[in-house]
PDB file of N, CA and C in Angstrom:
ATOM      1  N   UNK A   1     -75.262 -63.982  35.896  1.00  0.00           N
ATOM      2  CA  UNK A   1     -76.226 -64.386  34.889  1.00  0.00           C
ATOM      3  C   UNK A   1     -76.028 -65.826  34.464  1.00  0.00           C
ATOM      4  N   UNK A   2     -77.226 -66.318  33.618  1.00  0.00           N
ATOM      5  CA  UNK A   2     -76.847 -67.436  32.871  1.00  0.00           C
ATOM      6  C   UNK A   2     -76.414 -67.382  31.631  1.00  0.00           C
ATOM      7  N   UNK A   3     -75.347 -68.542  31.184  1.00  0.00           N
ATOM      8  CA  UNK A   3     -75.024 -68.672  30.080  1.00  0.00           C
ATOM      9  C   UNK A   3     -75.204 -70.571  29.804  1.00  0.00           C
ATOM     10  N   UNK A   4     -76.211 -70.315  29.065  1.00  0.00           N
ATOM     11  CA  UNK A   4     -76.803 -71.502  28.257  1.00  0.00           C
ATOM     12  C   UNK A   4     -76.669 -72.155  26.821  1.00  0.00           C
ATOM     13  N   UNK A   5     -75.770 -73.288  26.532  1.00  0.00           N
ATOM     14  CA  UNK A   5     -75.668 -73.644  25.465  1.00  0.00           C
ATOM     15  C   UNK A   5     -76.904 -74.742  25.090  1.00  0.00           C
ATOM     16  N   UNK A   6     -77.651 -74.864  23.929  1.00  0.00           N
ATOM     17  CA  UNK A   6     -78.237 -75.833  23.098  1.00  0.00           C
ATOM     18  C   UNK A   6     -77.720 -76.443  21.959  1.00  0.00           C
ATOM     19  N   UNK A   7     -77.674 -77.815  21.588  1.00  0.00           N
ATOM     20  CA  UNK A   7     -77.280 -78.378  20.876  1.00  0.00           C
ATOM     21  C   UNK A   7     -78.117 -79.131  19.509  1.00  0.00           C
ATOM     22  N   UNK A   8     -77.797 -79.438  18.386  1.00  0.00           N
ATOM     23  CA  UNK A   8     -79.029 -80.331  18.100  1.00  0.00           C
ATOM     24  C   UNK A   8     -77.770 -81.139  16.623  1.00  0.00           C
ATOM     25  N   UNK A   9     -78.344 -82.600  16.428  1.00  0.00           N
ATOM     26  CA  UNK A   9     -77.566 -83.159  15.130  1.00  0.00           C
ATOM     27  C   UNK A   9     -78.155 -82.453  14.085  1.00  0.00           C
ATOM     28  N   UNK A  10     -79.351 -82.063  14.658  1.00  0.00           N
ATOM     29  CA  UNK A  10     -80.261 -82.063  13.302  1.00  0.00           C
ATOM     30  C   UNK A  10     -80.214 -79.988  12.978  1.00  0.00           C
ATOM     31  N   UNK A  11     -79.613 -79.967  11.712  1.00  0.00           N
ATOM     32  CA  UNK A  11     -79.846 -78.625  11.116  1.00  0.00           C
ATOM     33  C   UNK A  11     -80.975 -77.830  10.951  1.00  0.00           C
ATOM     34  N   UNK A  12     -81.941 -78.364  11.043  1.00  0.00           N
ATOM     35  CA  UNK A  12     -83.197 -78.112  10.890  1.00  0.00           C
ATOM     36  C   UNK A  12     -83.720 -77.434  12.604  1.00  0.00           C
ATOM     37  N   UNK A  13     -83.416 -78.753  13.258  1.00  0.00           N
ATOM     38  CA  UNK A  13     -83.842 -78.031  14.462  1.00  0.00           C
ATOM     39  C   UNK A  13     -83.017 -77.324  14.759  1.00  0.00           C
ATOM     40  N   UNK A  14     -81.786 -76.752  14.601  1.00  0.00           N
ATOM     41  CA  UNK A  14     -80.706 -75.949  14.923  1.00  0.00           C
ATOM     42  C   UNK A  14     -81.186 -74.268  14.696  1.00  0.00           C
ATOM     43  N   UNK A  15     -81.599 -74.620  13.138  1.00  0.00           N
ATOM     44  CA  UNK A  15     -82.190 -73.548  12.328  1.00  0.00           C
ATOM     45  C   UNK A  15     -83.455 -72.947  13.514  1.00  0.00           C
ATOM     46  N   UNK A  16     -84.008 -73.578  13.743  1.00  0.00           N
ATOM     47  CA  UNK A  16     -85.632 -73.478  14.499  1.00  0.00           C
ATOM     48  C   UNK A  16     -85.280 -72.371  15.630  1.00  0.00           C
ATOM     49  N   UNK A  17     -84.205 -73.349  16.634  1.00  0.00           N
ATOM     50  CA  UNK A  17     -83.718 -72.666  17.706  1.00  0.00           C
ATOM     51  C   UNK A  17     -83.327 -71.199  17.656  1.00  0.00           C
ATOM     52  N   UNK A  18     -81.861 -71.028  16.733  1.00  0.00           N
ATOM     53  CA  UNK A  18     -81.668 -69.661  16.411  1.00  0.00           C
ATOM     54  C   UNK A  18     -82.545 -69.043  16.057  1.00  0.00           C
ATOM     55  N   UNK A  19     -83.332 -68.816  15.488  1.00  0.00           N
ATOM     56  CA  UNK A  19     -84.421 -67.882  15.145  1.00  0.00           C
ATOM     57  C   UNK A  19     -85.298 -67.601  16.545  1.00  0.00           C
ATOM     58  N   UNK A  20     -85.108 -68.830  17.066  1.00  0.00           N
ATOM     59  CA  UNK A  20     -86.285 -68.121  18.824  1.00  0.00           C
ATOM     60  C   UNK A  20     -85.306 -68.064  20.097  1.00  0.00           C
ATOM     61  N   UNK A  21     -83.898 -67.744  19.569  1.00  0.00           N
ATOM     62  CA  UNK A  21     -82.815 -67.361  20.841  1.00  0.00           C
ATOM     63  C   UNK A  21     -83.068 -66.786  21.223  1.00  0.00           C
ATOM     64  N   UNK A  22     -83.405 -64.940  20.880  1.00  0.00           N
ATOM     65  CA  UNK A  22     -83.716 -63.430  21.298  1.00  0.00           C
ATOM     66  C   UNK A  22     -84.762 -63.632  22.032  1.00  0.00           C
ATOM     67  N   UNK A  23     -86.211 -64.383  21.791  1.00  0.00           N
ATOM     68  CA  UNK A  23     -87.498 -64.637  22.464  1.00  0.00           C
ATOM     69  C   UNK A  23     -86.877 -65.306  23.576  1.00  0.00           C
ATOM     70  N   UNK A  24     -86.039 -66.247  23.578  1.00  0.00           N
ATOM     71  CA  UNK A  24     -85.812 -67.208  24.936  1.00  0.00           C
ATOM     72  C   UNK A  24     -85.205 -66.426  25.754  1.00  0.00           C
ATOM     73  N   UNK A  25     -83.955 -65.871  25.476  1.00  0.00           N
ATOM     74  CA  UNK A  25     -83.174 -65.215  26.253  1.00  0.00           C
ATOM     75  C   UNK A  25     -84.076 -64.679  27.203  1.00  0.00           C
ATOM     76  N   UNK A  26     -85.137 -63.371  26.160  1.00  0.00           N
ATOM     77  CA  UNK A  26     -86.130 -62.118  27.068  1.00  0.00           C
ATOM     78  C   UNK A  26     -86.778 -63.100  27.840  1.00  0.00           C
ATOM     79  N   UNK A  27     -87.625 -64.594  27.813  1.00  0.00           N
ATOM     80  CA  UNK A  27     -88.303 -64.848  28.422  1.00  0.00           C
ATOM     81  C   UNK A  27     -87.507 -65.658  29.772  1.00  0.00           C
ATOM     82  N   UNK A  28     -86.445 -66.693  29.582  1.00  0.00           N
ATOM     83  CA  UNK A  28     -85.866 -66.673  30.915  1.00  0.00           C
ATOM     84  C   UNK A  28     -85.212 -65.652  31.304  1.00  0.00           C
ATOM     85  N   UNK A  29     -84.723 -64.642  30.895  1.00  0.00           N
ATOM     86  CA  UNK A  29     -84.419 -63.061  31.837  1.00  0.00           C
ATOM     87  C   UNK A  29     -85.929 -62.748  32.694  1.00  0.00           C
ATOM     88  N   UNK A  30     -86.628 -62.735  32.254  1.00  0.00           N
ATOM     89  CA  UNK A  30     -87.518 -62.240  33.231  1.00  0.00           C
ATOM     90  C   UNK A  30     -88.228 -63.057  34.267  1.00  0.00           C
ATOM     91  N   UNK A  31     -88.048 -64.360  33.738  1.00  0.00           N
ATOM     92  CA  UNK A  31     -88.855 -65.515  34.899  1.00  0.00           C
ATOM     93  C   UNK A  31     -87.540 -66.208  35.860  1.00  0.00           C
ATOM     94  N   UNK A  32     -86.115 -65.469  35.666  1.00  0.00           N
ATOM     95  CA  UNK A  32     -85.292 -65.945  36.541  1.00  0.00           C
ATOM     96  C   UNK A  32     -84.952 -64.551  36.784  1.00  0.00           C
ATOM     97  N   UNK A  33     -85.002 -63.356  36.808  1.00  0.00           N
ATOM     98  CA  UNK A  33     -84.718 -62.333  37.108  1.00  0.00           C
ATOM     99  C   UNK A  33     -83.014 -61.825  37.131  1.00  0.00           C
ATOM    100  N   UNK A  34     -82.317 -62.811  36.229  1.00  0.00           N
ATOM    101  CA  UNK A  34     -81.205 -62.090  35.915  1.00  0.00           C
ATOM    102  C   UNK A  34     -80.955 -62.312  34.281  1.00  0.00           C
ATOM    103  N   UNK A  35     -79.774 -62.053  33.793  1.00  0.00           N
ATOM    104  CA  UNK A  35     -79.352 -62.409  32.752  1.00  0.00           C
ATOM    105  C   UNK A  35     -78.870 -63.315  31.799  1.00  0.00           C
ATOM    106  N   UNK A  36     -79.455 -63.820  30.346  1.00  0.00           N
ATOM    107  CA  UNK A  36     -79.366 -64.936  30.176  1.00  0.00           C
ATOM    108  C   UNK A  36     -79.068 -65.056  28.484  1.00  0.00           C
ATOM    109  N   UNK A  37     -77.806 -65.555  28.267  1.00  0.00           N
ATOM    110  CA  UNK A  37     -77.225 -66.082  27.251  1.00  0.00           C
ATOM    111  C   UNK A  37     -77.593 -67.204  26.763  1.00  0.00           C
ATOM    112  N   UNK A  38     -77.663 -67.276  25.173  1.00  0.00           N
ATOM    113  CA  UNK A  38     -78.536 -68.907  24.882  1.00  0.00           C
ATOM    114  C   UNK A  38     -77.753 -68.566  23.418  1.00  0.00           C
ATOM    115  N   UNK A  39     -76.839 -69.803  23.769  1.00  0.00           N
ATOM    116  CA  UNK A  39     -76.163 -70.205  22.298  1.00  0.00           C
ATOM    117  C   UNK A  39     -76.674 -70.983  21.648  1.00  0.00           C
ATOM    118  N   UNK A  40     -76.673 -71.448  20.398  1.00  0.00           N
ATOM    119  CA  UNK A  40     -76.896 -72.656  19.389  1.00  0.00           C
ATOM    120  C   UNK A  40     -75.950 -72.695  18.447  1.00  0.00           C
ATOM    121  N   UNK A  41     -75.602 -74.669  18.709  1.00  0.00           N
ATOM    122  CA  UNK A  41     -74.486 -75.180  18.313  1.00  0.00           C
ATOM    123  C   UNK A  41     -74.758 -76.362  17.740  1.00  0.00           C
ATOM    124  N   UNK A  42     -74.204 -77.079  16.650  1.00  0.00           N
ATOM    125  CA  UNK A  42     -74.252 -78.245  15.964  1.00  0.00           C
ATOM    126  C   UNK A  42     -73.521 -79.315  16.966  1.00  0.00           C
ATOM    127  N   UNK A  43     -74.010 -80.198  17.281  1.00  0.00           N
ATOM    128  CA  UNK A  43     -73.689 -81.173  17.882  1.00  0.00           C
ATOM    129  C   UNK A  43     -71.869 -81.720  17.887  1.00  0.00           C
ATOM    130  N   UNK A  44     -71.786 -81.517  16.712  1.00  0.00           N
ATOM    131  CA  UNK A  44     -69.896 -81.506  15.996  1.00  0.00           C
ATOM    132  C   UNK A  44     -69.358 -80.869  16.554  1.00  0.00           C
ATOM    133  N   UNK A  45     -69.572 -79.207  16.861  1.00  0.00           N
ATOM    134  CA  UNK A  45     -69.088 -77.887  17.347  1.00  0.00           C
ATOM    135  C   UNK A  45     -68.446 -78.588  18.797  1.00  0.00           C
ATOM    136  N   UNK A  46     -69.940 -78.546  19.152  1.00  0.00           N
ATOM    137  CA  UNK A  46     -69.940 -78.820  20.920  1.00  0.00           C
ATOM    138  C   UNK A  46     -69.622 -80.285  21.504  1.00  0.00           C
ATOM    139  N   UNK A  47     -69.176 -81.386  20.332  1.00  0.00           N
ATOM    140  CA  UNK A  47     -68.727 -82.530  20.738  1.00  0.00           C
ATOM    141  C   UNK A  47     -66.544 -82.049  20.642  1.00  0.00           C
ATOM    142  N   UNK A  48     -66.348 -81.400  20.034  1.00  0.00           N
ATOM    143  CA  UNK A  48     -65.549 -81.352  19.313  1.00  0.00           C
ATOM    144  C   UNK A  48     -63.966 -80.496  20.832  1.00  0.00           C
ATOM    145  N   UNK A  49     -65.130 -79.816  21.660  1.00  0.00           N
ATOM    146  CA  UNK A  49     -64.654 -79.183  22.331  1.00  0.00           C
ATOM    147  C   UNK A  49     -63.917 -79.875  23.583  1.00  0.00           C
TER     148      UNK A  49
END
């Protein structure tokens, strides 16, 4: 499967994203025909690593 991280500085768009993870996930699961993880992370998080 895939596992997909997104990033954003901005909280706002961070906010946006999480709320349409579950929709994204279902929609690339089915137009790539396997499984698909979609994180959202503050830019800090994922610089930090």
């Amino acid at each position: 499967g895939w596992d997909i991280g997104l990033s954003s500085e901005s909280a706002d768009v961070q906010t946006r994203l999480s709320s349409r993870s579950g929709r994204l996930e279902e929609a690339l699961t089915q137009s790539l025909g396997q499984p698909v993880s979609v994180r959202v992370a503050r830019e800090e998080e994922v610089s930090a690593t």
